[in-house]
N, C-alpha and C. Protein backbone atom coordinates (compact mmCIF):
# COMPACT_ATOMS: atom_id res chain seq x y z
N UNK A 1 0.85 -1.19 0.00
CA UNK A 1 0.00 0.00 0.00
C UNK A 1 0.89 1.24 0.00
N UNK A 2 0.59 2.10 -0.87
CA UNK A 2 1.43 3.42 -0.66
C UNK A 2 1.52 4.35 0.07
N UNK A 3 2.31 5.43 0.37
CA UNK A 3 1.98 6.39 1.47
C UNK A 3 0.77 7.20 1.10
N UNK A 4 0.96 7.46 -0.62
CA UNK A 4 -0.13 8.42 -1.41
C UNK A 4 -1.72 7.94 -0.81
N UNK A 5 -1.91 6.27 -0.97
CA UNK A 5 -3.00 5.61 -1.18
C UNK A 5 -3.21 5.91 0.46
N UNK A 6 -2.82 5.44 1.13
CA UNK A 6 -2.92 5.70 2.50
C UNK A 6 -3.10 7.47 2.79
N UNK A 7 -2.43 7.87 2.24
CA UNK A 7 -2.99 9.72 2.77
C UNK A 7 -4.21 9.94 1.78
N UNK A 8 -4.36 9.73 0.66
CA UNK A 8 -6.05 9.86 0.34
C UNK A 8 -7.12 9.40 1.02
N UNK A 9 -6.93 8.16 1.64
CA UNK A 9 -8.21 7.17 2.59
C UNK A 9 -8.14 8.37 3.67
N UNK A 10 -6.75 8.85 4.71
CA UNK A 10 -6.99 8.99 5.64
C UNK A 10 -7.72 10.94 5.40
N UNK A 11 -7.38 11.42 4.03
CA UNK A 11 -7.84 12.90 4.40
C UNK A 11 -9.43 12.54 3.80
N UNK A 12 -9.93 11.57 3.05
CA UNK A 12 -11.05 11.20 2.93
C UNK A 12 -12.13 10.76 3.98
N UNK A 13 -11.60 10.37 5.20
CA UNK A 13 -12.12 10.00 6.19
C UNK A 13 -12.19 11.37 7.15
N UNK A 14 -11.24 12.15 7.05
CA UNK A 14 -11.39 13.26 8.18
C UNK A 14 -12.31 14.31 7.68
N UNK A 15 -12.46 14.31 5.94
CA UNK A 15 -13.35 15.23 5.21
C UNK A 15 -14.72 14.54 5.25
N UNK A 16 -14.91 13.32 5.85
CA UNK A 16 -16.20 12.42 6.19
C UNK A 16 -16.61 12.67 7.58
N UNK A 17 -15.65 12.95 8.36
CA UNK A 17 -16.17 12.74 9.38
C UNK A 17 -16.34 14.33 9.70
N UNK A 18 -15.79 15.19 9.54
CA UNK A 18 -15.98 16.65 9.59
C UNK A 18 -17.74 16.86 8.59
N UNK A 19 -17.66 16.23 7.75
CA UNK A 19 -19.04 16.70 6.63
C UNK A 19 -20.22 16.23 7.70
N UNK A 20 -19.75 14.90 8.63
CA UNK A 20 -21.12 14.19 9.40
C UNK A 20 -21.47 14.81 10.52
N UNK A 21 -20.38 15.83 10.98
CA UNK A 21 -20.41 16.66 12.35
C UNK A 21 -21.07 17.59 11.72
N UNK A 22 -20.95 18.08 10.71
CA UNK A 22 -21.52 19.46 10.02
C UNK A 22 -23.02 19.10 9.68
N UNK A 23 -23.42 17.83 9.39
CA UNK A 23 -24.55 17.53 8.84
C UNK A 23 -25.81 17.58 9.62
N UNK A 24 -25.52 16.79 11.02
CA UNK A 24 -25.69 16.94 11.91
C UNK A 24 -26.61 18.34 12.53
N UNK A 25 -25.74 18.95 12.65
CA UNK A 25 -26.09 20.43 12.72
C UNK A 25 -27.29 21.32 11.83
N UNK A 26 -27.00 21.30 10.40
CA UNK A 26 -27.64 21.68 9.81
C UNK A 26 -28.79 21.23 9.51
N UNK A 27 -29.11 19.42 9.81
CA UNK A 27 -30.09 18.97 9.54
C UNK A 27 -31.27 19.01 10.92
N UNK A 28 -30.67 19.38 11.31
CA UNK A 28 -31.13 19.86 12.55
C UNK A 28 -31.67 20.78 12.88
N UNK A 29 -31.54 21.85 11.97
CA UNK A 29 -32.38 23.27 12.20
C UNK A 29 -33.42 22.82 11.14
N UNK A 30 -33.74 22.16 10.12
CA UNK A 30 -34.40 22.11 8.96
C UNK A 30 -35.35 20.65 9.19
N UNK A 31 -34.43 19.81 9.36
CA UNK A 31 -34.76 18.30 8.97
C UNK A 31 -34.46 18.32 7.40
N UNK A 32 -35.08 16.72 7.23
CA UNK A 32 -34.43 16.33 6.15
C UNK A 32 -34.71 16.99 4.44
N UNK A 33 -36.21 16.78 4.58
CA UNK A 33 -36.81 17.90 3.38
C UNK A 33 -36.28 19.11 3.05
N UNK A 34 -36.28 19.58 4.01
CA UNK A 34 -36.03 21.47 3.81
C UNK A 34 -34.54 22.07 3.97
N UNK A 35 -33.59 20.53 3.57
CA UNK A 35 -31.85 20.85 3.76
C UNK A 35 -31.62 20.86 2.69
N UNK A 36 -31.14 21.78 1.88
CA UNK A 36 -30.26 21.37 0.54
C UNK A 36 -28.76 20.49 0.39
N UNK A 37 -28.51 20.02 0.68
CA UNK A 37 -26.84 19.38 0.25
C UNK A 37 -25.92 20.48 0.63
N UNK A 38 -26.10 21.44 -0.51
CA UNK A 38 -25.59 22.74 -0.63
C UNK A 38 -25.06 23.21 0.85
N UNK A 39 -26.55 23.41 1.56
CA UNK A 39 -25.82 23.91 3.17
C UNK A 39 -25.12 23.38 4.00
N UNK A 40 -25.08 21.85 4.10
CA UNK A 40 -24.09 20.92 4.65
C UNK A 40 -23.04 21.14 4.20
N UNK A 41 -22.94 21.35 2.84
CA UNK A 41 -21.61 21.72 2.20
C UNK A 41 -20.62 22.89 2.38
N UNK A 42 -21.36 23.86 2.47
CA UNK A 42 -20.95 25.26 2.85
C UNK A 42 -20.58 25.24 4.62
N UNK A 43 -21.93 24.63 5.07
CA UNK A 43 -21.01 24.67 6.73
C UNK A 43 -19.44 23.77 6.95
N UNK A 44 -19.01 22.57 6.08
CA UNK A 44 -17.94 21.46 5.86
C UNK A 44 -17.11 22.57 5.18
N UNK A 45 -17.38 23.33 4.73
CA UNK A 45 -16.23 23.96 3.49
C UNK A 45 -15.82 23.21 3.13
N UNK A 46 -16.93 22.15 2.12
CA UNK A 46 -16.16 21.86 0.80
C UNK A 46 -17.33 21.84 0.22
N UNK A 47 -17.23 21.32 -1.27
CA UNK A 47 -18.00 21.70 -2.79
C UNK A 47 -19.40 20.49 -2.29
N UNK A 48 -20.46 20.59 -2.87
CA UNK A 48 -21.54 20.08 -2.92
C UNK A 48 -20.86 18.49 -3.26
N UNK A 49 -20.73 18.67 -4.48
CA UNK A 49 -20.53 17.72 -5.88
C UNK A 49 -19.45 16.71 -4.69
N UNK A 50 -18.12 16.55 -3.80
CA UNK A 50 -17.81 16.12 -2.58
C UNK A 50 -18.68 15.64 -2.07
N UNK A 51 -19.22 16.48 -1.52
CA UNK A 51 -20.68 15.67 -0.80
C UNK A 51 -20.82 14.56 -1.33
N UNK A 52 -21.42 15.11 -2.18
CA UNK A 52 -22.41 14.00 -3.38
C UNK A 52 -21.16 12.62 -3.44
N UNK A 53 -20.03 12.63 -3.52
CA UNK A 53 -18.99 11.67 -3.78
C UNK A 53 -19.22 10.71 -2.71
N UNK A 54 -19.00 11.28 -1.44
CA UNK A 54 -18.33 10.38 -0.55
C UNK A 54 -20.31 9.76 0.13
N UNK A 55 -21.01 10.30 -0.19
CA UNK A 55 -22.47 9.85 0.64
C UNK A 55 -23.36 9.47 -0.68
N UNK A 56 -23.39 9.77 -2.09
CA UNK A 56 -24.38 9.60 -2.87
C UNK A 56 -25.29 10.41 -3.13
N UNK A 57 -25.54 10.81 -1.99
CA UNK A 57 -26.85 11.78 -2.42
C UNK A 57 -27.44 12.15 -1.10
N UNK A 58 -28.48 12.87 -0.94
CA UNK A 58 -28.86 13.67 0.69
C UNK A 58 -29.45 12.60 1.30
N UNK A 59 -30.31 11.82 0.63
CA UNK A 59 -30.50 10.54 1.95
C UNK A 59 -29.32 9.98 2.61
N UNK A 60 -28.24 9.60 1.43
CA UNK A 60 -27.51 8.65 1.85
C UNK A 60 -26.98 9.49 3.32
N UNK A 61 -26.68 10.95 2.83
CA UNK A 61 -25.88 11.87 3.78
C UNK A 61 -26.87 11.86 5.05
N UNK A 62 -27.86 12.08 4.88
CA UNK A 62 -28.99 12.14 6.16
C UNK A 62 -28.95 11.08 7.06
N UNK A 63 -29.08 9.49 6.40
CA UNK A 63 -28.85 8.49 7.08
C UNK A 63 -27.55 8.29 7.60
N UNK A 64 -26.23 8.74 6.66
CA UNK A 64 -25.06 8.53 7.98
C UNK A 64 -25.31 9.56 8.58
N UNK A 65 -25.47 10.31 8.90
CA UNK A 65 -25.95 11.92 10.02
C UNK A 65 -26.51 10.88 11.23
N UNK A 66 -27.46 10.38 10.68
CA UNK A 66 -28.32 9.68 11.85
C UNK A 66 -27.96 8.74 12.74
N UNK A 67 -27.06 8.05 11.89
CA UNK A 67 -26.25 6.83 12.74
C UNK A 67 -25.20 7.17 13.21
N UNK A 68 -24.53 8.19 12.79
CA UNK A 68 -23.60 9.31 13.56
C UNK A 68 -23.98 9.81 15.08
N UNK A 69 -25.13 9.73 14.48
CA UNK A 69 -25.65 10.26 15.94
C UNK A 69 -26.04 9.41 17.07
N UNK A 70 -26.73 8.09 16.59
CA UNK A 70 -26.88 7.23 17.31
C UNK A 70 -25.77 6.62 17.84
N UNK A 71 -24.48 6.65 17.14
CA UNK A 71 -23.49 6.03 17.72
C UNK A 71 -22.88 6.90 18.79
N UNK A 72 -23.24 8.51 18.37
CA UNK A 72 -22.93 9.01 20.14
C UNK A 72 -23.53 8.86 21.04
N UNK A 73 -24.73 8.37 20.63
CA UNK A 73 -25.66 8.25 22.00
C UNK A 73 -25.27 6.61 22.54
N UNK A 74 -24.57 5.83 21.94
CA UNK A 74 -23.93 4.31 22.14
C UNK A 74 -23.26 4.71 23.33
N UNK A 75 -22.13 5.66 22.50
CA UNK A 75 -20.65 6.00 23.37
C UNK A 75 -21.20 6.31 25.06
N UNK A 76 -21.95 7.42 24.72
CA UNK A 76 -22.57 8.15 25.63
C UNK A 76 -23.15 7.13 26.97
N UNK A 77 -24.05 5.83 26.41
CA UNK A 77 -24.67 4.81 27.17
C UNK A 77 -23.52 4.10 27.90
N UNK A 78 -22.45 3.91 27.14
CA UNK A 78 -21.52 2.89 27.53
C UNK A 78 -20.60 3.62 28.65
N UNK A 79 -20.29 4.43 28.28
CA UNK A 79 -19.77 5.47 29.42
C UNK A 79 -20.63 5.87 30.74
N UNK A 80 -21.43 5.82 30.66
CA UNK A 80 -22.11 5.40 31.81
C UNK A 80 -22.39 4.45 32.65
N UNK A 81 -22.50 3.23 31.45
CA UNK A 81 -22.67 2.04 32.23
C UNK A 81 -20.96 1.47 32.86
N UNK A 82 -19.93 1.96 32.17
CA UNK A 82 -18.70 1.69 32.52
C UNK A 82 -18.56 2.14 33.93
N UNK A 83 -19.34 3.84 34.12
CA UNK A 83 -18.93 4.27 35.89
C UNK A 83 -19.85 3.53 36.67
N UNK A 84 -20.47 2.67 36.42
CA UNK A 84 -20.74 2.27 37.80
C UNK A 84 -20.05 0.89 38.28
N UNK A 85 -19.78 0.16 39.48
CA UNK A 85 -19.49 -0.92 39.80
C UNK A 85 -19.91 -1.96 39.50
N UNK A 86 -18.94 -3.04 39.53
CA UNK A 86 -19.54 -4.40 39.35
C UNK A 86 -20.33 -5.05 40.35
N UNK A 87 -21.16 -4.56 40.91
CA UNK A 87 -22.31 -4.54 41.37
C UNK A 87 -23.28 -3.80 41.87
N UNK A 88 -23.38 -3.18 40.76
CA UNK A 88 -24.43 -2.11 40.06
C UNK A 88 -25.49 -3.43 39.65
N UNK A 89 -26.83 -2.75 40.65
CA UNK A 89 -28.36 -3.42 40.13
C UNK A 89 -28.65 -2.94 38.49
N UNK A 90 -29.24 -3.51 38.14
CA UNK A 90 -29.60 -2.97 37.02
C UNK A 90 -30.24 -1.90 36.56
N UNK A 91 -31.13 -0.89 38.62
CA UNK A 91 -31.57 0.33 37.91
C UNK A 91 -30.49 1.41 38.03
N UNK A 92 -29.48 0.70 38.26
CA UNK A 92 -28.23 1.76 38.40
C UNK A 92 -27.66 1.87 37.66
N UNK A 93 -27.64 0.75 36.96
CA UNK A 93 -27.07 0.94 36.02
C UNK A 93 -27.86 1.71 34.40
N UNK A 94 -29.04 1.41 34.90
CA UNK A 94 -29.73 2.23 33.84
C UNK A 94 -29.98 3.68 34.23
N UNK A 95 -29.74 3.99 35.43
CA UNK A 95 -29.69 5.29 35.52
C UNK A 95 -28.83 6.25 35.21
N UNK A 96 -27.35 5.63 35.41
CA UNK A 96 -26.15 5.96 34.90
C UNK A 96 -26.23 6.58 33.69
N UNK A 97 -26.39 5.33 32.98
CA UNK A 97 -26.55 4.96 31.58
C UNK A 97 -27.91 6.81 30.93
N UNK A 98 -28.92 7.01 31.63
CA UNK A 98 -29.65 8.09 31.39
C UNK A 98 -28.70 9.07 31.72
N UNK A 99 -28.40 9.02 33.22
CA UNK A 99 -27.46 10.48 33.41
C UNK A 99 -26.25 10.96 32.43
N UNK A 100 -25.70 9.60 31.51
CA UNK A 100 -24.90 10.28 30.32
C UNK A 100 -25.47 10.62 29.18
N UNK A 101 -26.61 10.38 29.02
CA UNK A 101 -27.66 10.57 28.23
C UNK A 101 -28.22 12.01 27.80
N UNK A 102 -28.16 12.30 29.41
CA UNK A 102 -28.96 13.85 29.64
C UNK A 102 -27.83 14.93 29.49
N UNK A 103 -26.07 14.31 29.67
CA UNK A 103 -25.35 15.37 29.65
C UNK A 103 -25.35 15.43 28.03
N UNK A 104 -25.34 14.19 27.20
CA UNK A 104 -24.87 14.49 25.73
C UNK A 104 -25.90 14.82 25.09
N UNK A 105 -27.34 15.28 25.66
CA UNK A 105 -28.41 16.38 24.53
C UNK A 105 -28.36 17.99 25.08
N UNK A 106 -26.98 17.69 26.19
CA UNK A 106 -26.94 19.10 25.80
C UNK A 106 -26.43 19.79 24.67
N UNK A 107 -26.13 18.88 23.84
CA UNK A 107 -25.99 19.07 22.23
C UNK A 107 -27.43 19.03 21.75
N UNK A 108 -28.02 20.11 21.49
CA UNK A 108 -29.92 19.97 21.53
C UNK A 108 -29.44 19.58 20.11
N UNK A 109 -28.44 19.60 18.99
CA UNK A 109 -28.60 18.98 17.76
C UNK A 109 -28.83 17.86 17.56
N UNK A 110 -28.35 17.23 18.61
CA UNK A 110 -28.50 15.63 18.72
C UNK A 110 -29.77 15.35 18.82
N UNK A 111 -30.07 16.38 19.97
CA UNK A 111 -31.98 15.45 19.87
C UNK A 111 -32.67 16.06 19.13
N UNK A 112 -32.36 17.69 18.54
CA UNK A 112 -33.22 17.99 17.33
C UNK A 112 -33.03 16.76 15.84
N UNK A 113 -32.07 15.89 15.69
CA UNK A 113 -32.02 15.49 14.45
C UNK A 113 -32.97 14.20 14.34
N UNK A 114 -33.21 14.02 16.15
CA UNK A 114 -34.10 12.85 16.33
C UNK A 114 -35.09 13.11 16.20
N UNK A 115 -35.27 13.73 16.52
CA UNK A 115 -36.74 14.82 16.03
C UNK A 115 -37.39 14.70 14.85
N UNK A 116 -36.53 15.13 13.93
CA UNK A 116 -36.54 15.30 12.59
C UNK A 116 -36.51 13.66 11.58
N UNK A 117 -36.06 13.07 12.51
CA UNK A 117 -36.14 11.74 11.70
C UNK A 117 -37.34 11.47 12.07
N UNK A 118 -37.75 11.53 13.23
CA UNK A 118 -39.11 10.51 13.31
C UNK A 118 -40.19 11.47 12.57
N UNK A 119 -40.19 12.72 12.22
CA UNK A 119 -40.83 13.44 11.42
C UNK A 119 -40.37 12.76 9.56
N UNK A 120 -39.52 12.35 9.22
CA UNK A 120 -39.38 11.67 8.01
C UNK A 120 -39.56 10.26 8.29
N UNK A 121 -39.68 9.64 9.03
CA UNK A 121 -39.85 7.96 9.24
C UNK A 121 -41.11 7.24 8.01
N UNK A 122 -41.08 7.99 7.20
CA UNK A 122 -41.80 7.49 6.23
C UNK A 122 -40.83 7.21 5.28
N UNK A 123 -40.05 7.62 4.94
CA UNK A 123 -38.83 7.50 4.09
C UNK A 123 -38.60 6.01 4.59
N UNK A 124 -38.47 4.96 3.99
CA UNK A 124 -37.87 3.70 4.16
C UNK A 124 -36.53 3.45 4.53
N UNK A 125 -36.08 4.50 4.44
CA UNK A 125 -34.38 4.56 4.80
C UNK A 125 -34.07 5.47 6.09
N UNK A 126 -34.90 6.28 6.26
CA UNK A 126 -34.72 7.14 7.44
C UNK A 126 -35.80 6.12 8.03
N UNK A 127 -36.71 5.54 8.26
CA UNK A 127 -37.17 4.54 9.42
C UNK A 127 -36.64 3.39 9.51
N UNK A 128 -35.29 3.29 8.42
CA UNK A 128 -35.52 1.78 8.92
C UNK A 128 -34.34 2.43 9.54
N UNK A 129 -33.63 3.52 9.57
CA UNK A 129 -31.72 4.14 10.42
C UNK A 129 -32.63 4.29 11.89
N UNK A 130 -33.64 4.61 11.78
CA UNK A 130 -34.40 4.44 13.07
C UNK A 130 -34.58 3.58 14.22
N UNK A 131 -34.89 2.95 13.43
CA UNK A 131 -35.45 1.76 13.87
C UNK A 131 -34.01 0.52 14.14
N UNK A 132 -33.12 0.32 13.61
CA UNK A 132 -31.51 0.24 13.65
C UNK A 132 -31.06 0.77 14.65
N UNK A 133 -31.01 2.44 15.47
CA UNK A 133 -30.49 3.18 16.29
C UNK A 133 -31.35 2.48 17.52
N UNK A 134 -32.66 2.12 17.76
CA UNK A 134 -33.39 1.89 18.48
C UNK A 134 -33.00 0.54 18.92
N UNK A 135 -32.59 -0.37 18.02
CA UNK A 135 -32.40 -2.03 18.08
C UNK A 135 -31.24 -1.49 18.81
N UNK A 136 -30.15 -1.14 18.53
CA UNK A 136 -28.79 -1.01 19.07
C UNK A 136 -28.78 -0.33 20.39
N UNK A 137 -29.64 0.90 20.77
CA UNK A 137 -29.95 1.32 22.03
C UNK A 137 -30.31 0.47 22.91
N UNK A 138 -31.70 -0.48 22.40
CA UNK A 138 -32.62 -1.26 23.34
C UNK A 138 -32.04 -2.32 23.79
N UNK A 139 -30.67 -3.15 22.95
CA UNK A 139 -29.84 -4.20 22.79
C UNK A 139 -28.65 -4.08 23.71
N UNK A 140 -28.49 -2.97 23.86
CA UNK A 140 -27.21 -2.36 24.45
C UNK A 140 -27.64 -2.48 26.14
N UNK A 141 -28.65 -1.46 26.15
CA UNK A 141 -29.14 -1.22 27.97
C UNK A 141 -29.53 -2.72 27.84
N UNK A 142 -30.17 -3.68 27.38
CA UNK A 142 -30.45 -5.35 28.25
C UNK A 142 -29.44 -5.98 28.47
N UNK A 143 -28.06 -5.74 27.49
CA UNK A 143 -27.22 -6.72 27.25
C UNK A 143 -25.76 -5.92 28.75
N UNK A 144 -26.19 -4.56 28.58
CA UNK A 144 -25.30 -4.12 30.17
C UNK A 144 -25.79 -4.32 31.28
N UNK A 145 -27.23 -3.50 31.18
CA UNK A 145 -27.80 -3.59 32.51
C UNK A 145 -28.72 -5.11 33.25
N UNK A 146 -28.79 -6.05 32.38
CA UNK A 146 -29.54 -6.79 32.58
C UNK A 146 -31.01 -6.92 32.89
N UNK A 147 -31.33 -5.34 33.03
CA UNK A 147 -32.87 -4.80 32.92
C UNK A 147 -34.34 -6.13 32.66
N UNK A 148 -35.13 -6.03 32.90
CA UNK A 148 -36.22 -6.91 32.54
C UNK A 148 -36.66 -6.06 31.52
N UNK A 149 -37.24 -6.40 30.49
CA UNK A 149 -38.41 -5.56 29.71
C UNK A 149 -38.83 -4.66 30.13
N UNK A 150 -39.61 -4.87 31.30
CA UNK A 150 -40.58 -3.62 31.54
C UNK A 150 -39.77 -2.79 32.46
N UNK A 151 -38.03 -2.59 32.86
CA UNK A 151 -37.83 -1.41 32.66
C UNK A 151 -37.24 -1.03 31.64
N UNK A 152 -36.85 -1.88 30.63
CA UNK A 152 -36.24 -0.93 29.35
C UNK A 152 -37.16 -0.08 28.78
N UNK A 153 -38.55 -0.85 28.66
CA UNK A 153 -39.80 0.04 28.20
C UNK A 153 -39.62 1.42 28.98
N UNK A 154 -39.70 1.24 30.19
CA UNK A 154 -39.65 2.63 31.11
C UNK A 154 -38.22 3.66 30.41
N UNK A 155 -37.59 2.93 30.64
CA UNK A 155 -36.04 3.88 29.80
C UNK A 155 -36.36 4.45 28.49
N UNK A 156 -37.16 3.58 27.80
CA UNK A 156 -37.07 4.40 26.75
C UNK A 156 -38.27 5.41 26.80
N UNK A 157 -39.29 4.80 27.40
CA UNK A 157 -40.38 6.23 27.65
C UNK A 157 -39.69 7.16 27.92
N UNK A 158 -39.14 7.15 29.47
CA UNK A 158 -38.63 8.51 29.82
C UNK A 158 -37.80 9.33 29.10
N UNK A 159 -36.98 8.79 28.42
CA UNK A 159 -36.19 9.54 27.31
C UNK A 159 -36.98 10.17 26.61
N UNK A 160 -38.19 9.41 25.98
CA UNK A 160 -39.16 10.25 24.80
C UNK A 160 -39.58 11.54 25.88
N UNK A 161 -39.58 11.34 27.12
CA UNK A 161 -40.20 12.58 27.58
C UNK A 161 -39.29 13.52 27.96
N UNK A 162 -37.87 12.71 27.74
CA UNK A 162 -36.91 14.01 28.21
C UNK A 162 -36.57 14.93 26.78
N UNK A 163 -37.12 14.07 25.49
CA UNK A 163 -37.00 14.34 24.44
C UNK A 163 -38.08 15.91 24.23
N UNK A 164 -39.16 15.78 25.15
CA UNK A 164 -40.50 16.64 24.84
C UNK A 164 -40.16 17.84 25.77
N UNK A 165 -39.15 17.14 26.76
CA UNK A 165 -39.44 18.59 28.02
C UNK A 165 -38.21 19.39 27.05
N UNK A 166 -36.85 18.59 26.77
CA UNK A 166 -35.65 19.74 26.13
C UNK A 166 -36.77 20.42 25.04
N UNK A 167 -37.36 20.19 23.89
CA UNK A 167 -37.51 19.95 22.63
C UNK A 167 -38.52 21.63 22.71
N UNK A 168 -38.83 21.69 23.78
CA UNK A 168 -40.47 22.41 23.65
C UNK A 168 -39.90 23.36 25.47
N UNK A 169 -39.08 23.02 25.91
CA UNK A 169 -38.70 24.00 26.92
C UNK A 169 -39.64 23.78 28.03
N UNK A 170 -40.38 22.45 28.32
CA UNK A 170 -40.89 22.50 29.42
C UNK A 170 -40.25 22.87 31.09
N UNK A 171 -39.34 22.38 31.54
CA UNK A 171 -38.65 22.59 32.60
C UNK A 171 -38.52 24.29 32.74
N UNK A 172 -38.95 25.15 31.41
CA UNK A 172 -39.42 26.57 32.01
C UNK A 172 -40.44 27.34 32.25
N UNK A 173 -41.53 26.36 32.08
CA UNK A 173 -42.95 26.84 32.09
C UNK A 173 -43.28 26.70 33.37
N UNK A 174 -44.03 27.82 34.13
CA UNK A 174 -44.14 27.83 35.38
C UNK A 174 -46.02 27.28 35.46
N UNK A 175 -46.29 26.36 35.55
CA UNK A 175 -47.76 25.70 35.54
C UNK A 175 -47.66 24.13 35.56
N UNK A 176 -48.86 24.48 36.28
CA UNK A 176 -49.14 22.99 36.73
C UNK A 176 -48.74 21.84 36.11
N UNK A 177 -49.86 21.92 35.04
CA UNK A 177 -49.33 20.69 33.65
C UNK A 177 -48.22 20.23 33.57
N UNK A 178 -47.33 21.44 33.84
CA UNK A 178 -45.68 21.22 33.14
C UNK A 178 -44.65 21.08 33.79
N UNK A 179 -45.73 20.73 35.64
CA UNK A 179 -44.65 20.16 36.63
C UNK A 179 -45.27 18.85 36.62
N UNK A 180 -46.45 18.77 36.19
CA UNK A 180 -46.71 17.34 36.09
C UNK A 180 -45.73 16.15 35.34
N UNK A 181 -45.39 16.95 34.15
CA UNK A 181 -44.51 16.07 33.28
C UNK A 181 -42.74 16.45 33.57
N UNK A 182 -42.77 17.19 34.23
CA UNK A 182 -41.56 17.68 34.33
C UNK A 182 -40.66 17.04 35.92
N UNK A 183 -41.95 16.62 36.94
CA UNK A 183 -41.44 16.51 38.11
C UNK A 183 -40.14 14.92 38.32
N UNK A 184 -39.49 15.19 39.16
CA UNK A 184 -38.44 13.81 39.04
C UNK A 184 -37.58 13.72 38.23
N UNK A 185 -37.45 15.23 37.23
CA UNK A 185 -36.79 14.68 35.84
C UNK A 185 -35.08 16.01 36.44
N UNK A 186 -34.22 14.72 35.99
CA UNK A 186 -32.88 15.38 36.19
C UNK A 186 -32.40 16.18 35.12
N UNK A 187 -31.67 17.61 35.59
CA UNK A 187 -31.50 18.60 34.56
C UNK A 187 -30.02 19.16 35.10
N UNK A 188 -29.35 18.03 34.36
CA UNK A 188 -27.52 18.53 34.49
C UNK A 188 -27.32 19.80 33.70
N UNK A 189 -28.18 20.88 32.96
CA UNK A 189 -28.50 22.05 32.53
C UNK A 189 -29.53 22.34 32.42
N UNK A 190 -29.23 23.79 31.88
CA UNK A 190 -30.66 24.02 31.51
C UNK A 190 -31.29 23.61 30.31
N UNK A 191 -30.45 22.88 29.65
CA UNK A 191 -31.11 22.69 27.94
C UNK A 191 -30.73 20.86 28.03
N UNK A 192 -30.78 20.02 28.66
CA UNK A 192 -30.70 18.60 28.67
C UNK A 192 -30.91 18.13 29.89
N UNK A 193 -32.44 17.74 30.37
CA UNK A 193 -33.01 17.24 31.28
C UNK A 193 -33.00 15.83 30.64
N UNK A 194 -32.99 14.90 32.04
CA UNK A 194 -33.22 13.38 31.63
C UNK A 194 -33.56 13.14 32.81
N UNK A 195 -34.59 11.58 32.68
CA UNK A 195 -35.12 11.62 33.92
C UNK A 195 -34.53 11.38 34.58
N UNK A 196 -34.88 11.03 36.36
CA UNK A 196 -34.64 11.02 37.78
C UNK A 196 -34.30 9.85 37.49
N UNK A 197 -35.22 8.65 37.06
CA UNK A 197 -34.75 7.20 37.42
C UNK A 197 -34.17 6.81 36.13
N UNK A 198 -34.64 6.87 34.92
CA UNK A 198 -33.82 6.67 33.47
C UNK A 198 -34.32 7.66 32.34
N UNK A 199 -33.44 7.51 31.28
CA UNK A 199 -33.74 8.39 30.10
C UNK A 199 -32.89 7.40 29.00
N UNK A 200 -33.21 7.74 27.92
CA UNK A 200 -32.82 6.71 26.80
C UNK A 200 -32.68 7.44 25.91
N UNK A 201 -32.57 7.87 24.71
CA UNK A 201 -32.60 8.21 23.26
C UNK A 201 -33.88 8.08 22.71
């Protein structure tokens, strides 16, 4: 293998992985419909037609965006479940597992892009990167925490609701309703609450 062949893969990969951090972002203020290529491109500083090379086309780019993302929310799970002890119950370990959860949407891009997918989940390719991120989440917390079903179900509810309180700014509405849904729920900021007992993706 050459040094040449080897420095093309490796500035090809850093111009991939810079375009998926950028994508990220932008698809995130818009979602997937209302992004041109173009603006992913311009935030990456490089040419569209690039784009278009290394992903195919804006799905392809949308769907690695998505699994980009899901794989931080992996990292994110695992790092949690790593701080606790080897004999950590399993809601400790799923709590953990939320409390790194709640620090990494303080990247609200992260959970705006989740957002935005389940708003395209008609797309066969954006539900099935969905539905993929979800298998690998749900697979992950049983296979660390040893959880029963019916609390992974709970983990992932609460996440959907930590998803509604960041998403919509509940934790600043001063009314009833919105301590109803808001009460118990842990807020390592002000912009990434997760719940008290778990939170999920």
């Amino acid at each position: 293998m050459s040094t040449r062949s080897t420095g093309v893969r490796s500035t090809a990969g850093a111009r991939r992985a810079t375009v998926l951090a950028r994508a990220v972002s932008v698809f995130a203020r818009n979602g997937y419909h209302a992004t041109p290529v173009a603006d992913v491109a311009e935030a990456a500083d490089i040419s569209a037609a690039y784009v278009f090379r290394l992903f195919g086309d804006k799905l392809g780019l949308f769907v690695a965006a998505l699994d980009h993302c899901y794989s931080r929310v992996m990292g994110a799970m695992a790092d949690g479940a790593d701080s606790t002890g080897p004999d950590a119950t399993p809601d400790e370990v799923l709590y953990a597992m939320g409390g790194a959860y709640a620090a990494l949407i303080a990247d609200n891009d992260l959970l705006k892009l989740q957002v935005h997918a389940l708003s395209a989940a008609d797309v066969p390719e954006i539900g099935n990167a969905v539905r993929r991120g979800y298998e690998q989440v749900v697979t992950f917390a049983q296979q660390r925490s040893g959880a029963a079903p019916e609390a992974l179900q709970r983990f992932i509810a609460y996440g959907q609701l930590c998803h509604l309180i960041v998403a919509v700014g509940l934790d600043r509405v001063d009314a009833p309703w919105a301590d109803t849904l808001t009460a118990g729920i842990r807020h390592p900021d002000h912009t990434s609450p997760a719940s008290q007992q778990t939170a999920s993706a």
